[in-house]
N, C-alpha and C. Protein backbone atom coordinates (compact mmCIF):
# COMPACT_ATOMS: atom_id res chain seq x y z
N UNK A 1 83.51 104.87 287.38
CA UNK A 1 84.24 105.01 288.62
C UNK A 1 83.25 104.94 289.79
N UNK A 2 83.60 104.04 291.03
CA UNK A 2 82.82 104.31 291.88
C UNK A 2 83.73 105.06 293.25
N UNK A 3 82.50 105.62 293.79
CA UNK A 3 82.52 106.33 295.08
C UNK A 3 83.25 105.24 296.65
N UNK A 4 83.73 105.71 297.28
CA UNK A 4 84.37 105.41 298.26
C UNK A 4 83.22 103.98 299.57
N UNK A 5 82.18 104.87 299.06
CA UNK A 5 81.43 104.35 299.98
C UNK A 5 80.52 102.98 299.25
N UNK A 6 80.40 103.17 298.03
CA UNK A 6 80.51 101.52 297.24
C UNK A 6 81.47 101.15 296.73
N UNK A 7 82.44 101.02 297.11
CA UNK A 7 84.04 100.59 297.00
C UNK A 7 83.86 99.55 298.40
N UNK A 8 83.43 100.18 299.48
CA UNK A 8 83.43 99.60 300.61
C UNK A 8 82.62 98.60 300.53
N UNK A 9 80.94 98.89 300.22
CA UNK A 9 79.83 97.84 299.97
C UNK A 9 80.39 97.04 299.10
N UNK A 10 81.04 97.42 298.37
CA UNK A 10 80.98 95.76 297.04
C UNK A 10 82.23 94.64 297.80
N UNK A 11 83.14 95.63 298.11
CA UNK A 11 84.54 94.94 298.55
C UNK A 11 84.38 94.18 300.04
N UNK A 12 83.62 94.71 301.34
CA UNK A 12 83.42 93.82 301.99
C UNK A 12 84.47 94.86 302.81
N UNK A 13 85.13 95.86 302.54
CA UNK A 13 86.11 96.12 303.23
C UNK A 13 85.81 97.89 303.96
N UNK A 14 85.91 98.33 305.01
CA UNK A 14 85.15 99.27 305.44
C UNK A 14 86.04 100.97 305.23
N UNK A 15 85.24 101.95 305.05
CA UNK A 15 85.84 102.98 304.26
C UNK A 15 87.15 103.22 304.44
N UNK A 16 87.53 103.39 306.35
CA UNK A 16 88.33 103.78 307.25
C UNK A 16 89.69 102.57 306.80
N UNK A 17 89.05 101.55 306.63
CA UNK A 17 90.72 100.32 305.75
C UNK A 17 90.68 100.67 304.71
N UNK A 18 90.24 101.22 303.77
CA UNK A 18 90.09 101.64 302.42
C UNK A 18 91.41 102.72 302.22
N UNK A 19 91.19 103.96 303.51
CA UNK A 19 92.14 104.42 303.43
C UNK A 19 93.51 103.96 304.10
N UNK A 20 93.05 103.47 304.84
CA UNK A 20 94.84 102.96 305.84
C UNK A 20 95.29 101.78 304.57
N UNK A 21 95.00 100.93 303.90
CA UNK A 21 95.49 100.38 302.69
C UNK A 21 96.08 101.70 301.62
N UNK A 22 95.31 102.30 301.28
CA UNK A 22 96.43 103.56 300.62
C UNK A 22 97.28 104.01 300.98
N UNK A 23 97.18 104.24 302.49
CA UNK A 23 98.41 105.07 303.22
C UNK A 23 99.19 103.92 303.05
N UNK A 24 98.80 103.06 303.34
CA UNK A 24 100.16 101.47 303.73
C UNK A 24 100.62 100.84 302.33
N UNK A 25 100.07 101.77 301.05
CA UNK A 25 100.76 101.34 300.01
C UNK A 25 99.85 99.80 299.35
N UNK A 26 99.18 99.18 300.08
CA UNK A 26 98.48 97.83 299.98
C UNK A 26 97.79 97.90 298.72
N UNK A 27 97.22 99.27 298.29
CA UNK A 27 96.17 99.52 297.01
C UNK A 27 97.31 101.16 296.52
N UNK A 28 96.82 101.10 295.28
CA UNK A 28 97.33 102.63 294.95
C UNK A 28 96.70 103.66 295.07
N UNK A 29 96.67 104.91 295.94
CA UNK A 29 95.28 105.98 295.97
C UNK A 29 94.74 105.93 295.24
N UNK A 30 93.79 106.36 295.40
CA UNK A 30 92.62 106.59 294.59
C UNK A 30 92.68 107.56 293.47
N UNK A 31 92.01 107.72 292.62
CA UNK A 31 91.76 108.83 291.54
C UNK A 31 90.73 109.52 292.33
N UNK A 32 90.66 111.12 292.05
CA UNK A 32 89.54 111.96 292.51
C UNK A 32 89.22 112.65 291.64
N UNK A 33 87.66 112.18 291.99
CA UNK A 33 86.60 112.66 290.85
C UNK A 33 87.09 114.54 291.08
N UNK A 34 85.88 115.57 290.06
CA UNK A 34 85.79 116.78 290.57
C UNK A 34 85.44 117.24 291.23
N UNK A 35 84.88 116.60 292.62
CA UNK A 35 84.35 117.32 293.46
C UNK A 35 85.55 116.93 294.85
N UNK A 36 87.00 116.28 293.67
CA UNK A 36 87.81 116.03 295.17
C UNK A 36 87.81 114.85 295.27
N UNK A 37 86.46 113.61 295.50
CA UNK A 37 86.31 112.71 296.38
C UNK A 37 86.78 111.27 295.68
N UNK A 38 87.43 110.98 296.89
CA UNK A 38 87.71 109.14 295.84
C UNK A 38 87.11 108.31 295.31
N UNK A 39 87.57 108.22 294.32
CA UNK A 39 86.77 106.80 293.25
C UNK A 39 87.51 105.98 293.16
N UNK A 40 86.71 104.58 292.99
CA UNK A 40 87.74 103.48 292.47
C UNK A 40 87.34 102.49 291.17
N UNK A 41 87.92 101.93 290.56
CA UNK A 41 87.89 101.44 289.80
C UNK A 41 87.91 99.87 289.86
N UNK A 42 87.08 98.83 289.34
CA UNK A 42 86.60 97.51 289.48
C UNK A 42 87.61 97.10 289.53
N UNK A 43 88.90 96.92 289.11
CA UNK A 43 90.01 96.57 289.48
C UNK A 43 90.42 96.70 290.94
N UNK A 44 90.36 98.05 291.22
CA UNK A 44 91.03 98.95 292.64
C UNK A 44 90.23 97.51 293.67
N UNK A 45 88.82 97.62 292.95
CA UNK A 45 88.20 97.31 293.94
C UNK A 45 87.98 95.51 294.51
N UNK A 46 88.56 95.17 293.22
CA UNK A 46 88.93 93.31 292.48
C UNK A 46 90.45 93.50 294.26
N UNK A 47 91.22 94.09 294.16
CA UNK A 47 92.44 94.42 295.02
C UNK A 47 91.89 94.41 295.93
N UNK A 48 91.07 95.09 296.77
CA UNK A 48 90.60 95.25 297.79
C UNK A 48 89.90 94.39 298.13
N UNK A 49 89.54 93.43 297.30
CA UNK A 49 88.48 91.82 297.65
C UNK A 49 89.60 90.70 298.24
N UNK A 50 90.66 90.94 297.05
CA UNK A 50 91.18 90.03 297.39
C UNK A 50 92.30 90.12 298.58
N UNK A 51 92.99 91.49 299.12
CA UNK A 51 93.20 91.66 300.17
C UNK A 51 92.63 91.05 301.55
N UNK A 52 90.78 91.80 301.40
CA UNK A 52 90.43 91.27 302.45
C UNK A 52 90.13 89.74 302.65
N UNK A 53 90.45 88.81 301.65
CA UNK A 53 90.31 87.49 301.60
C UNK A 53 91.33 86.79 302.46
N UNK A 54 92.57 87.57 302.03
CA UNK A 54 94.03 87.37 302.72
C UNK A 54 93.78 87.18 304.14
N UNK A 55 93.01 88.61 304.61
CA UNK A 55 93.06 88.65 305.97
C UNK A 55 92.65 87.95 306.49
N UNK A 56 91.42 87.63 305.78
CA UNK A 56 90.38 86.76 306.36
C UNK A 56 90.79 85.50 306.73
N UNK A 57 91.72 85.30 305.95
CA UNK A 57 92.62 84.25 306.51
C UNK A 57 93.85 84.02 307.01
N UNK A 58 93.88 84.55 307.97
CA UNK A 58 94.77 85.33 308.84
C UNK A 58 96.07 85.77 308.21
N UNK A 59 96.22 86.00 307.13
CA UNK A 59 98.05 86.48 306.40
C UNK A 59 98.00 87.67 306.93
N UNK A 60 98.91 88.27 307.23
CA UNK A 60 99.32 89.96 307.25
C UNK A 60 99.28 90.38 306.29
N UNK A 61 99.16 91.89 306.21
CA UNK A 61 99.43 92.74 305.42
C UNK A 61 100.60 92.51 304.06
N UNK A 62 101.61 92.32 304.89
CA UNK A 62 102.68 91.80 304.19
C UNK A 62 102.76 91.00 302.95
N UNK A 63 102.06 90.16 303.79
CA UNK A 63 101.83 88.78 302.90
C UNK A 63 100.93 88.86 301.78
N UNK A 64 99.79 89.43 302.13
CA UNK A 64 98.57 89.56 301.63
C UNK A 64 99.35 90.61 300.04
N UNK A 65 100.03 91.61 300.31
CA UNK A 65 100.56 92.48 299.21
C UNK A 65 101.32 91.62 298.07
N UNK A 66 102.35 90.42 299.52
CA UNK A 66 102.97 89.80 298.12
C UNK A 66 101.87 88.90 297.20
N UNK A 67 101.29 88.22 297.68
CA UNK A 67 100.41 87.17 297.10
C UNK A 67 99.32 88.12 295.94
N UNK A 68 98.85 89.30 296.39
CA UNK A 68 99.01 90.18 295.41
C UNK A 68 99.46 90.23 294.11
N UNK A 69 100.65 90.82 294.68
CA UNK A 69 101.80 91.30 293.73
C UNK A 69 101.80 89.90 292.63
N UNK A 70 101.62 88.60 293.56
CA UNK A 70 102.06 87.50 292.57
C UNK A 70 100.79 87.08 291.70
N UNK A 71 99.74 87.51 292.00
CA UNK A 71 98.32 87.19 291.20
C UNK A 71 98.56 88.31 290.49
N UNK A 72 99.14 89.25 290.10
CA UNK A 72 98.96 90.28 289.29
C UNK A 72 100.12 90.30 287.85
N UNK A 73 101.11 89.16 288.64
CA UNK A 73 102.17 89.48 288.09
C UNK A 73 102.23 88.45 286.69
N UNK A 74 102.83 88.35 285.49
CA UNK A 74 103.12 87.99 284.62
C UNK A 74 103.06 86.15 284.68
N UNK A 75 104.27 86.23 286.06
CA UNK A 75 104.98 84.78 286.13
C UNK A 75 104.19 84.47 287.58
N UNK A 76 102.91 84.21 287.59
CA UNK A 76 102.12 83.65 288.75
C UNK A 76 102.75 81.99 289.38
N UNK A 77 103.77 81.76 290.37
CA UNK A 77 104.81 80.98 290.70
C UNK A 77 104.00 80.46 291.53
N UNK A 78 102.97 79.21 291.69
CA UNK A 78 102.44 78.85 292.51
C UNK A 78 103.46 78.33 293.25
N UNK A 79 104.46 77.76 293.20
CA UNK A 79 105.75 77.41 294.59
C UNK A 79 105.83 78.55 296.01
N UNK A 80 105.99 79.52 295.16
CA UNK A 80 106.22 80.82 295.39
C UNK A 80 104.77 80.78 296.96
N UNK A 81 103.82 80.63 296.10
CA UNK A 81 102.46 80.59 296.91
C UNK A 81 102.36 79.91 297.71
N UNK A 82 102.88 78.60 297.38
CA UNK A 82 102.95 77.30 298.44
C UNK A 82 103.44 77.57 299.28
N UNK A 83 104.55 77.95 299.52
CA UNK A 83 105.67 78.36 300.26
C UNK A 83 104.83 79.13 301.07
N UNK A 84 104.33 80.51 300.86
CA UNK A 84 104.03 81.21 301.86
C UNK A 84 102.63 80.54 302.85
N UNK A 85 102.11 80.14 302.08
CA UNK A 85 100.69 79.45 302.54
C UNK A 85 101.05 78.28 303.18
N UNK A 86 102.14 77.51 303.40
CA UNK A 86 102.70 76.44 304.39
C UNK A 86 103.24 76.98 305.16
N UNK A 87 104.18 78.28 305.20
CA UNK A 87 104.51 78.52 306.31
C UNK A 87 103.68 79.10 307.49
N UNK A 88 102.03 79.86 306.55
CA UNK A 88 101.52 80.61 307.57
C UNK A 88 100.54 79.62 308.41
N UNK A 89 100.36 78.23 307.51
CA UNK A 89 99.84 77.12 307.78
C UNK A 89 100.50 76.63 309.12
N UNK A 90 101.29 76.57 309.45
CA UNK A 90 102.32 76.30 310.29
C UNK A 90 102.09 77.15 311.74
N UNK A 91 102.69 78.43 311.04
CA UNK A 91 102.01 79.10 312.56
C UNK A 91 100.56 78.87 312.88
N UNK A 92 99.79 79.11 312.01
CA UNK A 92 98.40 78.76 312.35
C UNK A 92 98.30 77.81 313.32
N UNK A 93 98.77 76.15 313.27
CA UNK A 93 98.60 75.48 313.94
C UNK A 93 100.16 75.57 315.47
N UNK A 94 100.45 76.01 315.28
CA UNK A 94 101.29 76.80 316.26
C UNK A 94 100.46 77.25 317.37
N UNK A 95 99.92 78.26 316.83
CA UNK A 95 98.84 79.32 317.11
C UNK A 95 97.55 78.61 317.99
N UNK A 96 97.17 77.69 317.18
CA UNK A 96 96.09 76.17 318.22
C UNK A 96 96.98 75.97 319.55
N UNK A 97 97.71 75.51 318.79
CA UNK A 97 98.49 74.82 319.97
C UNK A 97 98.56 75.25 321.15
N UNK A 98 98.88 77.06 321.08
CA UNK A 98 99.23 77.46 321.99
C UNK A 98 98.03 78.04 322.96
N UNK A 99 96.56 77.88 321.80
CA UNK A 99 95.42 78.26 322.49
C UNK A 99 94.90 76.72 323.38
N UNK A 100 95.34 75.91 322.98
CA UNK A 100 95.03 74.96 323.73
C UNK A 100 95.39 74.59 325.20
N UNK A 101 96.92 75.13 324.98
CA UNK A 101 97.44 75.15 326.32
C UNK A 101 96.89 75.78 327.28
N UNK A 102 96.45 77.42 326.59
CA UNK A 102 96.04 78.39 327.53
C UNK A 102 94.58 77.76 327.75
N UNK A 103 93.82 77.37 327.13
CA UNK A 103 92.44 76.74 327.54
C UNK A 103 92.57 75.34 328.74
N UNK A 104 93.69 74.57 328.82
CA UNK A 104 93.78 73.77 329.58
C UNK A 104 94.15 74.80 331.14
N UNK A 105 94.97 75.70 331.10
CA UNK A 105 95.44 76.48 332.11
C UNK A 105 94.28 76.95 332.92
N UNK A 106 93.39 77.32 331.67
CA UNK A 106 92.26 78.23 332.19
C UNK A 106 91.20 77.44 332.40
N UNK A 107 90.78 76.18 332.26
CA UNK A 107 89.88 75.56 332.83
C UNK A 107 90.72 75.18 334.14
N UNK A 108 92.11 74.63 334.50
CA UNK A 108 92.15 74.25 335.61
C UNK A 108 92.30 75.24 336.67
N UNK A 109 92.34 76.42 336.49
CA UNK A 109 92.54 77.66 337.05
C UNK A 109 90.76 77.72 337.78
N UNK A 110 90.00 77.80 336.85
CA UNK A 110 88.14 78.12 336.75
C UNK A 110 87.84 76.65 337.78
N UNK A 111 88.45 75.60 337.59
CA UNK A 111 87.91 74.44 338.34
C UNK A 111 88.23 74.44 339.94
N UNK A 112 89.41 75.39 340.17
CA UNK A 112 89.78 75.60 341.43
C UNK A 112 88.88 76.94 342.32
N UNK A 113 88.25 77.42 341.37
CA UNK A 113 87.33 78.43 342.65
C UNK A 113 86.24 77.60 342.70
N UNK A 114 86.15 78.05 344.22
CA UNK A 114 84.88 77.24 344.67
C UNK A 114 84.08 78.30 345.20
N UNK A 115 82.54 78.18 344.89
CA UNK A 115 81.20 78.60 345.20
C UNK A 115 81.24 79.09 346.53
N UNK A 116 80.72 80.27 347.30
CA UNK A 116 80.78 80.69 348.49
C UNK A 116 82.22 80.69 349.56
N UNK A 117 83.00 80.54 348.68
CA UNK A 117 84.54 80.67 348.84
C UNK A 117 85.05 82.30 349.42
N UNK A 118 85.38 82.58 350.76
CA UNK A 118 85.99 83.97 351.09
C UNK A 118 86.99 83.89 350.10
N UNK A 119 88.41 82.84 350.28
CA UNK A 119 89.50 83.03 349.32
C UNK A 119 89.26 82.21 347.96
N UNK A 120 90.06 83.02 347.10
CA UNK A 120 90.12 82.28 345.75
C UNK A 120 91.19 82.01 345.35
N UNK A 121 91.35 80.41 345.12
CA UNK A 121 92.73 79.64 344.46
C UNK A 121 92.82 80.58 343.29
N UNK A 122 91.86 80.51 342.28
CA UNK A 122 92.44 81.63 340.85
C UNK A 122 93.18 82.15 341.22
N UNK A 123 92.72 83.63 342.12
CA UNK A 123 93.13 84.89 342.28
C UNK A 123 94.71 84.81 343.21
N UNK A 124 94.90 83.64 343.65
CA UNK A 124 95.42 83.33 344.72
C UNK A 124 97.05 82.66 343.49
N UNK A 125 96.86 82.00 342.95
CA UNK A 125 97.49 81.50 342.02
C UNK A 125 98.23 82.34 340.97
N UNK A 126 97.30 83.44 340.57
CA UNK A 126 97.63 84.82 339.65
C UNK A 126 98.85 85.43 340.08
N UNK A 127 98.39 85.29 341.23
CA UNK A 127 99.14 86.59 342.29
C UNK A 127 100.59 85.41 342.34
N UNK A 128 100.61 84.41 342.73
CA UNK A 128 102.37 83.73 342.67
C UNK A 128 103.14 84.08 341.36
């Protein structure tokens, strides 16, 4: 069994998410050793890798549990997987999209103040 604090080192995932994943149901608590303190088990901690992989690529919580649930489960339904991983694929580029816009906004916003300027178009523009 390991300790809380190499649960964190091996997993990549930091003590303080260690516990908000228990509270949120994401992992199952922990077992506690006798002195009280949480341990986890290479499995617990296999869960907690692959969680933070999820995130890492931007899925929610949500998501991240089912895709979980479906690597754990009997009948591993890659459709099932597809499905979720195209749709989040989707927003993702949604998500560009919409940073692009705001980067076009915000360079033409930045191109309108001018150097030794009393007034500023930005600030001036904000404010309409």
């Amino acid at each position: 069994m390991i300790a809380i604090g190499e649960a964190a080192r091996q997993s990549g995932v930091s003590i303080e998410t260690i516990r908000y994943y228990e509270r949120e149901g994401v992992v199952p608590p922990a077992k506690r050793a006798g002195n009280g303190r949480r341990v986890y088990s290479e499995k617990a901690i296999g869960r907690l890798r692959f969680i933070k992989r999820c995130r890492d690529l931007g899925f929610s919580i949500a998501q991240g549990k089912g895709l979980l649930s479906l690597s754990e489960g009997e009948n591993q339904n890659c459709a099932v997987v597809r499905d979720i991983s195209t749709k989040h694929l989707t927003d993702v580029r949604a998500k560009i999209e919409e940073l692009k816009a705001l980067e076009g906004a915000l360079e033409e916003l930045t191109a309108s103040c001018q150097t030794g300027s009393v007034s500023c178009r930005m600030l001036e523009a904000l404010a309409r």
